[in-house]
PDB file of N, CA and C in Angstrom:
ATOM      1  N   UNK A   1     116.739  77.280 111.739  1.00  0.00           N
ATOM      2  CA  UNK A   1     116.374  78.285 110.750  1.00  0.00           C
ATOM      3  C   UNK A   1     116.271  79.649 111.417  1.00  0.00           C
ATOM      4  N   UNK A   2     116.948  80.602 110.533  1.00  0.00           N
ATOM      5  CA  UNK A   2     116.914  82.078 111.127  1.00  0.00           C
ATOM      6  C   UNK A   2     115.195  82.404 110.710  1.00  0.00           C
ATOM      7  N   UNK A   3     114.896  83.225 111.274  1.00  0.00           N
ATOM      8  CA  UNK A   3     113.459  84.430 111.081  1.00  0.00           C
ATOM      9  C   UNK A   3     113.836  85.581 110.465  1.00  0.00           C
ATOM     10  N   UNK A   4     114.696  85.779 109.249  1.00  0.00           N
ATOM     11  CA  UNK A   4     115.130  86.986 108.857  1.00  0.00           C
ATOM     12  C   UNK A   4     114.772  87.336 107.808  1.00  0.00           C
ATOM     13  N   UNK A   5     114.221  86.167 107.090  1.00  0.00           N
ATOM     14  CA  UNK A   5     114.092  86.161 105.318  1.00  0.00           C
ATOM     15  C   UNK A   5     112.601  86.037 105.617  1.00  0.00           C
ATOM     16  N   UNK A   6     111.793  86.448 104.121  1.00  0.00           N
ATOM     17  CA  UNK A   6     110.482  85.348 103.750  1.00  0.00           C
ATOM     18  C   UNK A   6     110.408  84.083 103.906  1.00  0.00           C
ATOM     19  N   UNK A   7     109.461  84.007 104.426  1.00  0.00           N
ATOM     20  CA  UNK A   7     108.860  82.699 104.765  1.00  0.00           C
ATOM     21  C   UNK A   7     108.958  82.038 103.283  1.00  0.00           C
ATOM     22  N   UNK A   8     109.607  80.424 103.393  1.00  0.00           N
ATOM     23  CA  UNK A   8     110.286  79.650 102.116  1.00  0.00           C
ATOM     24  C   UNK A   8     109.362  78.284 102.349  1.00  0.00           C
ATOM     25  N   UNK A   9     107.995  78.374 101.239  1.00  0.00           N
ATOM     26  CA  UNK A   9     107.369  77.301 101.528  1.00  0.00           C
ATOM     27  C   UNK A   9     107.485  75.657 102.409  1.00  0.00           C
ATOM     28  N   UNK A  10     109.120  75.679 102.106  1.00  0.00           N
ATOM     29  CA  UNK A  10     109.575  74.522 102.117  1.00  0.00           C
ATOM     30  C   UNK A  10     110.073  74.440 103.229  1.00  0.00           C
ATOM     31  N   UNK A  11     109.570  75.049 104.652  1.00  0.00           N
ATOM     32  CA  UNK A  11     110.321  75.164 105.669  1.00  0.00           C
ATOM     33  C   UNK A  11     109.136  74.930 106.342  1.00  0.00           C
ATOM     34  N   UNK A  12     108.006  74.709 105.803  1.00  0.00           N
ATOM     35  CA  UNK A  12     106.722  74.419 106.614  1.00  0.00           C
ATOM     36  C   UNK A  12     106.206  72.983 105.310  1.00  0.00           C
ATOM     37  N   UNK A  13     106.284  72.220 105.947  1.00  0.00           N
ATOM     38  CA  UNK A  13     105.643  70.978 105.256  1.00  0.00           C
ATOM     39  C   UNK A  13     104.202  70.407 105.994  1.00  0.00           C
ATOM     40  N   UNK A  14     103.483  70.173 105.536  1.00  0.00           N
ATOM     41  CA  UNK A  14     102.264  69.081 106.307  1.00  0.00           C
ATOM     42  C   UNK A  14     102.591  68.709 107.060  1.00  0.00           C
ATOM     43  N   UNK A  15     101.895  68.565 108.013  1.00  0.00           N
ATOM     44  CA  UNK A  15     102.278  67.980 109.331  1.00  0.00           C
ATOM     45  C   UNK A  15     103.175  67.686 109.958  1.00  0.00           C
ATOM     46  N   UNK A  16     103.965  68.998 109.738  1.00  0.00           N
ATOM     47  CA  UNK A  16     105.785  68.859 110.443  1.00  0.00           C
ATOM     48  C   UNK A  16     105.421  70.233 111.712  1.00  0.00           C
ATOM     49  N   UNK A  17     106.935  70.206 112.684  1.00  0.00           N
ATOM     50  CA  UNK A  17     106.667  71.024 113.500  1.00  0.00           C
ATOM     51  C   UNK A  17     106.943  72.429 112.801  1.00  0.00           C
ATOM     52  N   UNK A  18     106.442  73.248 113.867  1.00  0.00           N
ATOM     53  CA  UNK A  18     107.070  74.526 112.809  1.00  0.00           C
ATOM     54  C   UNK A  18     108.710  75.053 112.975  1.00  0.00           C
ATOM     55  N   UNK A  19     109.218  75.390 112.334  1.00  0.00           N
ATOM     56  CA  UNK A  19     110.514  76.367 112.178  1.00  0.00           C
ATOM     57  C   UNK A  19     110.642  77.426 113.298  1.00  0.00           C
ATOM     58  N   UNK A  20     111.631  77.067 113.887  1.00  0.00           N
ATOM     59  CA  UNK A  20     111.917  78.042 114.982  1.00  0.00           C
ATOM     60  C   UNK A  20     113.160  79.263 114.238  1.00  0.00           C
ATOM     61  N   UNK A  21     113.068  79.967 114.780  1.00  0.00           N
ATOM     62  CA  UNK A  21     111.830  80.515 116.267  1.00  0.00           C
ATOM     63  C   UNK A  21     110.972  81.364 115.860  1.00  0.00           C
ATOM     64  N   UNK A  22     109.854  81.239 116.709  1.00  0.00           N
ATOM     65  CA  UNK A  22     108.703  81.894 116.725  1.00  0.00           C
ATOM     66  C   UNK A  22     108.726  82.793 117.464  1.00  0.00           C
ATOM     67  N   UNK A  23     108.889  84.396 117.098  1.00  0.00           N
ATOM     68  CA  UNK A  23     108.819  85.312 117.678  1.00  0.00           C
ATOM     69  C   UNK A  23     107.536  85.767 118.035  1.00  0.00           C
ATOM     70  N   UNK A  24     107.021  85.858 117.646  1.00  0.00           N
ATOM     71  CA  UNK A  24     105.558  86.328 118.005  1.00  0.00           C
ATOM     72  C   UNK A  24     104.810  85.158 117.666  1.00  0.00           C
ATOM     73  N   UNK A  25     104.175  84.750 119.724  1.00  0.00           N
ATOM     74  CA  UNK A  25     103.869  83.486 119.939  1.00  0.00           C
ATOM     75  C   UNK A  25     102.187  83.134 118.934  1.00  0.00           C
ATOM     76  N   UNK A  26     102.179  81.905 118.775  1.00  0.00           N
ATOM     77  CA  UNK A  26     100.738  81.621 117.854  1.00  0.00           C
ATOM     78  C   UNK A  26      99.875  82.074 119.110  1.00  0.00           C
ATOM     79  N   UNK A  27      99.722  82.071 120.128  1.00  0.00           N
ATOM     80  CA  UNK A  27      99.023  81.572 121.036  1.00  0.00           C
ATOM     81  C   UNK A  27      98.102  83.606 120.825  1.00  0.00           C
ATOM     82  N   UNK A  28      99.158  84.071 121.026  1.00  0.00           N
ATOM     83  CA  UNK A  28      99.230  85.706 120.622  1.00  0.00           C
ATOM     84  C   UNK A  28      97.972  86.299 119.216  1.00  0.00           C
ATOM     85  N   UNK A  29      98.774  85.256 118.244  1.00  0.00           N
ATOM     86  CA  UNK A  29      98.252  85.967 116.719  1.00  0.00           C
ATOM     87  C   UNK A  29      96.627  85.253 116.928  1.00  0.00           C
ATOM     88  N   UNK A  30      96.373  84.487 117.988  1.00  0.00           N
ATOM     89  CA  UNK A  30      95.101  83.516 117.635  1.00  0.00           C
ATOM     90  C   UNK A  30      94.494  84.585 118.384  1.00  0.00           C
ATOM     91  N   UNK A  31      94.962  84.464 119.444  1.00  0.00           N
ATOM     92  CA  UNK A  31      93.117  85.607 120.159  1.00  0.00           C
ATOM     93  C   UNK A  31      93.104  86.795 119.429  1.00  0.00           C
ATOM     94  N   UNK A  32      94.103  87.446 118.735  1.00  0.00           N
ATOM     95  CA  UNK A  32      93.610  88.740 118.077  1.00  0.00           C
ATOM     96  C   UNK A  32      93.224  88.295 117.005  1.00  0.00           C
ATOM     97  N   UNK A  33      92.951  87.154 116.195  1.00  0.00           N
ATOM     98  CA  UNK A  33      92.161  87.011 114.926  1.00  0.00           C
ATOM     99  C   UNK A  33      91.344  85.950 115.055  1.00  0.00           C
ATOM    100  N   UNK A  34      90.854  85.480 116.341  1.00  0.00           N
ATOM    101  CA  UNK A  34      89.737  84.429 116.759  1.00  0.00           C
ATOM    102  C   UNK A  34      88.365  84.620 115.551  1.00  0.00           C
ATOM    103  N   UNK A  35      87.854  86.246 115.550  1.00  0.00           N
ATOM    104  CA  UNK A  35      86.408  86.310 115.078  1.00  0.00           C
ATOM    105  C   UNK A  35      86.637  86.172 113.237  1.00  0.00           C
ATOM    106  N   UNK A  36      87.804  86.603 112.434  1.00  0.00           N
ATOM    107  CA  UNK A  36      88.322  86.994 111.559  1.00  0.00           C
ATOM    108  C   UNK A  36      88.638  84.949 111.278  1.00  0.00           C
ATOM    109  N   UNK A  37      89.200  84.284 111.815  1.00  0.00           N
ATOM    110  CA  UNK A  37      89.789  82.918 111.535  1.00  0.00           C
ATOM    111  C   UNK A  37      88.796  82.296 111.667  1.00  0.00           C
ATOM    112  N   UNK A  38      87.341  82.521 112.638  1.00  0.00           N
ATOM    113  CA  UNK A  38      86.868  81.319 112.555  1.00  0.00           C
ATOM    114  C   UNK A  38      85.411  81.842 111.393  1.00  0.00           C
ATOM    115  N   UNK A  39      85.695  83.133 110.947  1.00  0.00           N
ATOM    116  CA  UNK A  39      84.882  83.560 109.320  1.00  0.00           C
ATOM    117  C   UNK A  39      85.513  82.624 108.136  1.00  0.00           C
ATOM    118  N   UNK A  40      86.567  83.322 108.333  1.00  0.00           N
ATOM    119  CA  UNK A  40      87.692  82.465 107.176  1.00  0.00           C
ATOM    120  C   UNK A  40      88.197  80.810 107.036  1.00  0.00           C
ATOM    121  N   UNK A  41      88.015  80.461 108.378  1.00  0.00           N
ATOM    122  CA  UNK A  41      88.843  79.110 108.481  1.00  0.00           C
ATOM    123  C   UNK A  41      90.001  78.533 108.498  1.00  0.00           C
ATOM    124  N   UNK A  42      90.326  79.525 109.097  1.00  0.00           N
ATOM    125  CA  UNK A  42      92.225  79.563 109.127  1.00  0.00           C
ATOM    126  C   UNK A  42      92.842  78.874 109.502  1.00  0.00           C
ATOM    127  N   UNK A  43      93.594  77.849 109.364  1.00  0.00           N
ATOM    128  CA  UNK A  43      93.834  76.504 110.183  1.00  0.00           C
ATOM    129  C   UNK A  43      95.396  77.206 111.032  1.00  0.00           C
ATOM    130  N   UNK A  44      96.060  75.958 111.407  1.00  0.00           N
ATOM    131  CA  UNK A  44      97.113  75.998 112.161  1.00  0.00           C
ATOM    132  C   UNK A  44      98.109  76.759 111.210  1.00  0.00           C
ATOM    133  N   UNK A  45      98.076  76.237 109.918  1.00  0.00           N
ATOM    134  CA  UNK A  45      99.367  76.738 109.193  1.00  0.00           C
ATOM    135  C   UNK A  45      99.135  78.558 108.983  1.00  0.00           C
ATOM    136  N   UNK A  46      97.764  78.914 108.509  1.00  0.00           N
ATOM    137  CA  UNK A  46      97.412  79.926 108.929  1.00  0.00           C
ATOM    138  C   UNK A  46      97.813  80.489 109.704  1.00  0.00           C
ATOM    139  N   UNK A  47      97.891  80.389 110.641  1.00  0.00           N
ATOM    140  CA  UNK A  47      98.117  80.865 112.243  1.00  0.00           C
ATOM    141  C   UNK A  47      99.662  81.326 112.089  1.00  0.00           C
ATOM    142  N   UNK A  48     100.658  80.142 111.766  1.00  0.00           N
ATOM    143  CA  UNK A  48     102.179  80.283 111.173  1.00  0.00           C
ATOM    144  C   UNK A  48     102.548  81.435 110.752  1.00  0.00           C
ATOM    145  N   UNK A  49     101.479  81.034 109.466  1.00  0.00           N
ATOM    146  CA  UNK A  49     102.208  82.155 108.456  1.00  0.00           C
ATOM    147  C   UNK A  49     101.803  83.998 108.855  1.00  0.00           C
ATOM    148  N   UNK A  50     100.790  83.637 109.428  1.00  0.00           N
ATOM    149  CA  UNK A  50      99.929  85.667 109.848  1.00  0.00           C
ATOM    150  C   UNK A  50     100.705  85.456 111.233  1.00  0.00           C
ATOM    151  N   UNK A  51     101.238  84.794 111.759  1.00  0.00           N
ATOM    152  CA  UNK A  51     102.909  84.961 112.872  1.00  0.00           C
ATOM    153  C   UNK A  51     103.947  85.562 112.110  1.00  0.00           C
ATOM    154  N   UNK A  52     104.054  84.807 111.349  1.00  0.00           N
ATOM    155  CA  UNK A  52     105.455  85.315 110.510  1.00  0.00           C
ATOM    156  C   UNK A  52     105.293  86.296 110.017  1.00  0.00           C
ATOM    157  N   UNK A  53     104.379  86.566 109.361  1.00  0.00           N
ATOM    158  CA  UNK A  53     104.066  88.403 108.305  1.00  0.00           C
ATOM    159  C   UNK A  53     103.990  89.151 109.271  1.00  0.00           C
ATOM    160  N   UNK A  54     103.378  89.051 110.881  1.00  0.00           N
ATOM    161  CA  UNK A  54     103.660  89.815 111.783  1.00  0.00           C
ATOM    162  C   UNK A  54     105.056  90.202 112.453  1.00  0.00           C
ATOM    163  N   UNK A  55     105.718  89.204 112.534  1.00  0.00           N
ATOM    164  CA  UNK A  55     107.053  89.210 112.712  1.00  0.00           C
ATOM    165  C   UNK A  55     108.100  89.922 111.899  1.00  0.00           C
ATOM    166  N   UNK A  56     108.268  89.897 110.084  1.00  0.00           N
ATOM    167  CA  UNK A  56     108.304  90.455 109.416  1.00  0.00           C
ATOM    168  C   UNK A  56     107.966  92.527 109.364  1.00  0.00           C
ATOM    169  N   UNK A  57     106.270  91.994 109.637  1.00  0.00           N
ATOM    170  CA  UNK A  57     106.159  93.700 109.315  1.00  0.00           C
ATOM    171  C   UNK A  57     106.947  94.823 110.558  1.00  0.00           C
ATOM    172  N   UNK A  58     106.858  94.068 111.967  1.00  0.00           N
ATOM    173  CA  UNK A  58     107.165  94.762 112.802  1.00  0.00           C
ATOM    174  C   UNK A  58     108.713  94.396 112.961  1.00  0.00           C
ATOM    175  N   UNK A  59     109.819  93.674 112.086  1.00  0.00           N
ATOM    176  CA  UNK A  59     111.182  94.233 111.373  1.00  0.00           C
ATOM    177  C   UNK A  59     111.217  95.138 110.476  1.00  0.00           C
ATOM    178  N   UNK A  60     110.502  95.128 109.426  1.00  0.00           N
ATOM    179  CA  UNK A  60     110.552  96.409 108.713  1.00  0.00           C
ATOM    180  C   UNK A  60     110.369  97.668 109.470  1.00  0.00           C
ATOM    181  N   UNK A  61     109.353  98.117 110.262  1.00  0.00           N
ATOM    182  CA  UNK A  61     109.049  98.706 111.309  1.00  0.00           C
ATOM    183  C   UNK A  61     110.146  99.453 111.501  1.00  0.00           C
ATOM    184  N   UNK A  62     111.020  98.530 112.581  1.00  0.00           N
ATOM    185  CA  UNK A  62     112.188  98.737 113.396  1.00  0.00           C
ATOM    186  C   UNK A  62     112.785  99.330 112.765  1.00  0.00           C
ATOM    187  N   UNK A  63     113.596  98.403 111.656  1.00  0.00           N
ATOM    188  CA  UNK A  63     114.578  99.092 110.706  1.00  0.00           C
ATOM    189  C   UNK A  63     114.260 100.377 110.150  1.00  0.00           C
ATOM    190  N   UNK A  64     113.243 100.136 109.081  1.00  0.00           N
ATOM    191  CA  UNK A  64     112.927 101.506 108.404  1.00  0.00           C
ATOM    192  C   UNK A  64     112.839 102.790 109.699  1.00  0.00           C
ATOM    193  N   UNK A  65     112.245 102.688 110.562  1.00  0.00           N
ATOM    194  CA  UNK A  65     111.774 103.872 111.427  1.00  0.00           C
ATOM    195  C   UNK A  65     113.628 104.273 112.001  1.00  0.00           C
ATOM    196  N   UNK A  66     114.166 103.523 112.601  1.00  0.00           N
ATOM    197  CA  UNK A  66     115.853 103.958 113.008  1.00  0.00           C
ATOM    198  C   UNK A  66     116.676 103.952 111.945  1.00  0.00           C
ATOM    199  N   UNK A  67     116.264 103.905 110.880  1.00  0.00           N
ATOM    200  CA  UNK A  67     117.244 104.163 109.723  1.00  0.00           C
ATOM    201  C   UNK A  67     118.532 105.129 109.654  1.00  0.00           C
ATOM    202  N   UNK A  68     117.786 106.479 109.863  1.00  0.00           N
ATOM    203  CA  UNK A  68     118.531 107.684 109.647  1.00  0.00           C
ATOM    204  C   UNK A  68     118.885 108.229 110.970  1.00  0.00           C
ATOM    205  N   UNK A  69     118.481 107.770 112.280  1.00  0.00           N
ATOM    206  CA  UNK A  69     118.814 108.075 113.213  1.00  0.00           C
ATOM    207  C   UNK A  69     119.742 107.348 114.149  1.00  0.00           C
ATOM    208  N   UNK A  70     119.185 107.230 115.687  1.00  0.00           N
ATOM    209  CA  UNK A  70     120.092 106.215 116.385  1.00  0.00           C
ATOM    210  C   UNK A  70     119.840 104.791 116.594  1.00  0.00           C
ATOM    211  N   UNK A  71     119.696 104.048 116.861  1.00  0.00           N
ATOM    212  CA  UNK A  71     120.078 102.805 117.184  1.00  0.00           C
ATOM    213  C   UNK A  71     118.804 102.293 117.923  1.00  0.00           C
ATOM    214  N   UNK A  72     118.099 103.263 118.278  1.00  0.00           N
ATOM    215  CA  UNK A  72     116.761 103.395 119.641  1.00  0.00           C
ATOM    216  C   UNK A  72     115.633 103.989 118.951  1.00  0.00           C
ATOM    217  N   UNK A  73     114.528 103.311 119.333  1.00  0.00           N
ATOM    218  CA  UNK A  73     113.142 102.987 118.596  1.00  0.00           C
ATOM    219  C   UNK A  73     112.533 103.863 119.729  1.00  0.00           C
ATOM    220  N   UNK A  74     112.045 104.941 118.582  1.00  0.00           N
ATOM    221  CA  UNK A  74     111.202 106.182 120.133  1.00  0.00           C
ATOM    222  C   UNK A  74     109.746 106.703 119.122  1.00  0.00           C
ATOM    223  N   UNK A  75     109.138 107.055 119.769  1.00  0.00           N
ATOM    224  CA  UNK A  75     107.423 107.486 119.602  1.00  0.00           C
ATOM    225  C   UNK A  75     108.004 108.255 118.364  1.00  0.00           C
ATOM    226  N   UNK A  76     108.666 109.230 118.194  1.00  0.00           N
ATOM    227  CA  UNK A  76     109.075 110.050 117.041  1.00  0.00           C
ATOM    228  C   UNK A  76     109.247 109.725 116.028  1.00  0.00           C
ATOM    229  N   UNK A  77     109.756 108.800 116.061  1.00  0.00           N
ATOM    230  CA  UNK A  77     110.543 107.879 114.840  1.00  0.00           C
ATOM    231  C   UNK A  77     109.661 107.149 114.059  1.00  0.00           C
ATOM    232  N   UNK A  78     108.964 106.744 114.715  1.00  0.00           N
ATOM    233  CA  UNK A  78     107.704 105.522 114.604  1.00  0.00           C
ATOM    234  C   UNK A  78     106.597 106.478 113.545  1.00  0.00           C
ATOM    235  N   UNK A  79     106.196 108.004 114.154  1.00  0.00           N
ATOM    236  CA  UNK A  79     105.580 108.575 113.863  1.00  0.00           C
ATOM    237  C   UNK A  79     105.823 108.999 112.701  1.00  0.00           C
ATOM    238  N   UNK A  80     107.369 109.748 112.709  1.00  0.00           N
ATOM    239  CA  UNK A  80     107.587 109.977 111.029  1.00  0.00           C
ATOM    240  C   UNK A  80     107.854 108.734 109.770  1.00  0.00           C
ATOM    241  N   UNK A  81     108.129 108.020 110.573  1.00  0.00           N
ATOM    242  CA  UNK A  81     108.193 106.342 109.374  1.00  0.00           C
ATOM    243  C   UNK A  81     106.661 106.411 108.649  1.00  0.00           C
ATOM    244  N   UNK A  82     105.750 106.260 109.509  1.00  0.00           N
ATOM    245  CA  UNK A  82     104.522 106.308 109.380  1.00  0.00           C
ATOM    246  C   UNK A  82     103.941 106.732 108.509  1.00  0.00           C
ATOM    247  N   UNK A  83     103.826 108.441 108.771  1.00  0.00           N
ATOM    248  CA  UNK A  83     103.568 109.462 108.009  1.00  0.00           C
ATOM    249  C   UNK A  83     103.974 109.438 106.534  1.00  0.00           C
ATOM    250  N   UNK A  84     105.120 109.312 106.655  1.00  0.00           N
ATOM    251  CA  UNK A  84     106.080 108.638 105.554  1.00  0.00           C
ATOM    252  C   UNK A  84     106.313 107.420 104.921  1.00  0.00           C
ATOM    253  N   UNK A  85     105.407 106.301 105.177  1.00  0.00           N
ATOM    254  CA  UNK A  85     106.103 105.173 104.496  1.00  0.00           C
ATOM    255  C   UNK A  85     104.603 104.861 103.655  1.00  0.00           C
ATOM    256  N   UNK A  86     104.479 103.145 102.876  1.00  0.00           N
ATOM    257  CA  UNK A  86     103.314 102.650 102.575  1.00  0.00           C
ATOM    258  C   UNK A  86     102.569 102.463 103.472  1.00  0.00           C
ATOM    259  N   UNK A  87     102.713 102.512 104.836  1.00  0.00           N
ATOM    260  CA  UNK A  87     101.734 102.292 105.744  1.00  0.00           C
ATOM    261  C   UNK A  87     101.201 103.557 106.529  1.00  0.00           C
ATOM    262  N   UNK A  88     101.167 104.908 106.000  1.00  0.00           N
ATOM    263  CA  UNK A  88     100.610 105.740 105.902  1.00  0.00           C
ATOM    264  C   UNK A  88      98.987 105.602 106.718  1.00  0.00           C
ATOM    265  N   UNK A  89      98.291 104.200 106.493  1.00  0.00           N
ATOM    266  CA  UNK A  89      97.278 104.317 106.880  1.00  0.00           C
ATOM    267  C   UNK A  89      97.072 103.920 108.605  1.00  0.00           C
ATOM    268  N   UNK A  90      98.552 103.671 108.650  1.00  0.00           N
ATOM    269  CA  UNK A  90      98.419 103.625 110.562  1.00  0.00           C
ATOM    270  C   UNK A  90      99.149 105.066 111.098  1.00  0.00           C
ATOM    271  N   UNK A  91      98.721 105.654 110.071  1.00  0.00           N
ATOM    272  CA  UNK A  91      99.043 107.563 110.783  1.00  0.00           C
ATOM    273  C   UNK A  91      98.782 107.283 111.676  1.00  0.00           C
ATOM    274  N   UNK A  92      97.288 107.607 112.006  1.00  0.00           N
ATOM    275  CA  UNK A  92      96.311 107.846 112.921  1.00  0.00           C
ATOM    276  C   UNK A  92      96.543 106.914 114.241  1.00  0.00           C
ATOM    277  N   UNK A  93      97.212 106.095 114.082  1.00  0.00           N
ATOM    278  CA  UNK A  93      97.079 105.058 115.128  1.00  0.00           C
ATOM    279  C   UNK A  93      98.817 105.542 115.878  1.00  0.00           C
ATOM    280  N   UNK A  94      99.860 106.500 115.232  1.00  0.00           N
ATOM    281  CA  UNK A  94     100.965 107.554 115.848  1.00  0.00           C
ATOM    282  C   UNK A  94     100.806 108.352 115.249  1.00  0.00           C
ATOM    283  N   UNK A  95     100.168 109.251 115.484  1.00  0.00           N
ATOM    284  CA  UNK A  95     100.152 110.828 114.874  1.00  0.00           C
ATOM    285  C   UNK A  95     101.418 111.323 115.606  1.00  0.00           C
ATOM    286  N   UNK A  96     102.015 112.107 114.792  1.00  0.00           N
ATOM    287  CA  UNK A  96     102.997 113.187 114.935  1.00  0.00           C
ATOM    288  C   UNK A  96     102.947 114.388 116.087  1.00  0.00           C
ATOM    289  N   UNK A  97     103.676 114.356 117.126  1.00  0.00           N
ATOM    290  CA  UNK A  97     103.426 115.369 118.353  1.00  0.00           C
ATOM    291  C   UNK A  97     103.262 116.493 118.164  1.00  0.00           C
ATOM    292  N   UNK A  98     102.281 117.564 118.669  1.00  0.00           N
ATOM    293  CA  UNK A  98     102.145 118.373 118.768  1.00  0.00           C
ATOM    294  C   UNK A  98     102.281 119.229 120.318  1.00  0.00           C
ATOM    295  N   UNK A  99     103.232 120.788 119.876  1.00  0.00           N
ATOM    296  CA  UNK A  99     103.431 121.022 121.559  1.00  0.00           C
ATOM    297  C   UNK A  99     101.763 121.770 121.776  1.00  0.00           C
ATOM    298  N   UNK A 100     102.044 121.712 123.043  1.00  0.00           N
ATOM    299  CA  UNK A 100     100.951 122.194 123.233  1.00  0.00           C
ATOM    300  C   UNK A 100     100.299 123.498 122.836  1.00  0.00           C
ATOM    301  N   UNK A 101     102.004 124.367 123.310  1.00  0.00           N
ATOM    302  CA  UNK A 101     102.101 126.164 123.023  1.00  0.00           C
ATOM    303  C   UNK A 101     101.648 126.111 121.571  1.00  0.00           C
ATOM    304  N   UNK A 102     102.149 125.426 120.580  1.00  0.00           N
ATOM    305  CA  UNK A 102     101.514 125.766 119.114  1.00  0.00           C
ATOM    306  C   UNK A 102     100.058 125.481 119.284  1.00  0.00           C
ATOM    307  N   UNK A 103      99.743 124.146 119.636  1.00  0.00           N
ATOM    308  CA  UNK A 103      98.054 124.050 119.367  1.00  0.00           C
ATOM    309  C   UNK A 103      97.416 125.703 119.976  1.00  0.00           C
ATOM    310  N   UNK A 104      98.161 126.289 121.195  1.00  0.00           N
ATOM    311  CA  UNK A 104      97.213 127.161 121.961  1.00  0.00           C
ATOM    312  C   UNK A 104      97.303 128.881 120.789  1.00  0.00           C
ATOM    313  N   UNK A 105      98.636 128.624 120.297  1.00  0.00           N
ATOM    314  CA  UNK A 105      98.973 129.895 119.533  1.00  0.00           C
ATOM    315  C   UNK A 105      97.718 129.919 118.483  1.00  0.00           C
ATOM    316  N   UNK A 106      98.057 128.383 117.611  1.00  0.00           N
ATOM    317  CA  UNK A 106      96.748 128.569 116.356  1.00  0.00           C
ATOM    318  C   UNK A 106      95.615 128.894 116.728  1.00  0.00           C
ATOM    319  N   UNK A 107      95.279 128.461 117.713  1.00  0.00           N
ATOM    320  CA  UNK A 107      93.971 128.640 118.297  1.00  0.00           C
ATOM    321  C   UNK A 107      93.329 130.093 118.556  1.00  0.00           C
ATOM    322  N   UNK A 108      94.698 130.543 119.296  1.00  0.00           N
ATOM    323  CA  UNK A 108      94.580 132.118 119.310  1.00  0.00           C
ATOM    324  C   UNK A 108      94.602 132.794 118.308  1.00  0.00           C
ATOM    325  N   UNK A 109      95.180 132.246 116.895  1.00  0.00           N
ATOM    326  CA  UNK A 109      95.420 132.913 115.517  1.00  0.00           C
ATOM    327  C   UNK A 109      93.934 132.597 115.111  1.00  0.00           C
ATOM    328  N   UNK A 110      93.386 131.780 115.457  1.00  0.00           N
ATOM    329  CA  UNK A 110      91.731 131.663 114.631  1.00  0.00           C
ATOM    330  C   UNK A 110      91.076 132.177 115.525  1.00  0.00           C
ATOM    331  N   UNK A 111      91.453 133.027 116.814  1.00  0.00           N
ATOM    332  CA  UNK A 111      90.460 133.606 117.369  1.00  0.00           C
ATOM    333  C   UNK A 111      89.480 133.229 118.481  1.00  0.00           C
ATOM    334  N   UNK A 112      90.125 131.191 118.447  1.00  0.00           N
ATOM    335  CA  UNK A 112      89.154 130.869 119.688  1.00  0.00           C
ATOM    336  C   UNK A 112      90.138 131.479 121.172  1.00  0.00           C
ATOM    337  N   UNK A 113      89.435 130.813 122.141  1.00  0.00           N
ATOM    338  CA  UNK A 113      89.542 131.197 123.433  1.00  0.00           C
ATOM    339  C   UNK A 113      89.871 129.761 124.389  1.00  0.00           C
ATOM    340  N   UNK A 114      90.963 129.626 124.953  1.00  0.00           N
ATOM    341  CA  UNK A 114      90.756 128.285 126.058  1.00  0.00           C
ATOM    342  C   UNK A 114      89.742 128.024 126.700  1.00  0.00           C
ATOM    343  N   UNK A 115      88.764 129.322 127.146  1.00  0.00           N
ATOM    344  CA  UNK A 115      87.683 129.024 128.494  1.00  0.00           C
ATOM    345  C   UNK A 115      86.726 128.771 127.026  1.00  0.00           C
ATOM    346  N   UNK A 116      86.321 128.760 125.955  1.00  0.00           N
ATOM    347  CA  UNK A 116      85.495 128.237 125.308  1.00  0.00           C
ATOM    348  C   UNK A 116      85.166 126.901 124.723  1.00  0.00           C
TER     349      UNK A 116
END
């Protein structure tokens, strides 16, 4: 089975192995949601499926962010996808570069001072 589509109930049955391949290892998705899984009770299949939606979101990611450009996934790209997409709320987590000379110009336009 490819990893390209939604996850198709029927590709995870009870107590079968899981569907390869697993791009982003369980072993991975478990310690970052240890305190969150053992609130909730998230079993193994759990574990699967918040693999796969991870796997998923960070293809959309890729794609959407190199869309209009080249072929190569850079801090820029990432930043304006961001800014720009439904996930707007991980601005903050790539804010958009700023040079330095502008931060120092505005600064000088409002009158502060570097040594202040």
């Amino acid at each position: 089975m490819m990893s390209s589509g939604p996850l198709d109930p029927t590709d995870v049955t009870l107590f079968s192995s899981y569907p390869e391949p697993i791009i982003v290892p369980l072993d991975f998705v478990e310690k970052q949601t240890k305190a969150a899984r053992d609130d909730l009770g998230i079993d193994e299949s759990g574990m699967y499926i918040m693999s796969k939606a991870l796997e998923e979101f960070m293809r959309q990611i890729m794609r959407e962010s190199t869309q209009n450009s080249t072929f190569e996934l850079d801090y820029d790209s990432l930043a304006k996808y961001f800014s720009n997409s439904e996930f707007k709320a991980l601005e903050e987590f790539f804010p958009e570069r700023v040079k330095y000379g502008d931060v120092m110009d505005e600064m000088h336009m409002n009158g502060q001072s570097s040594s202040s």
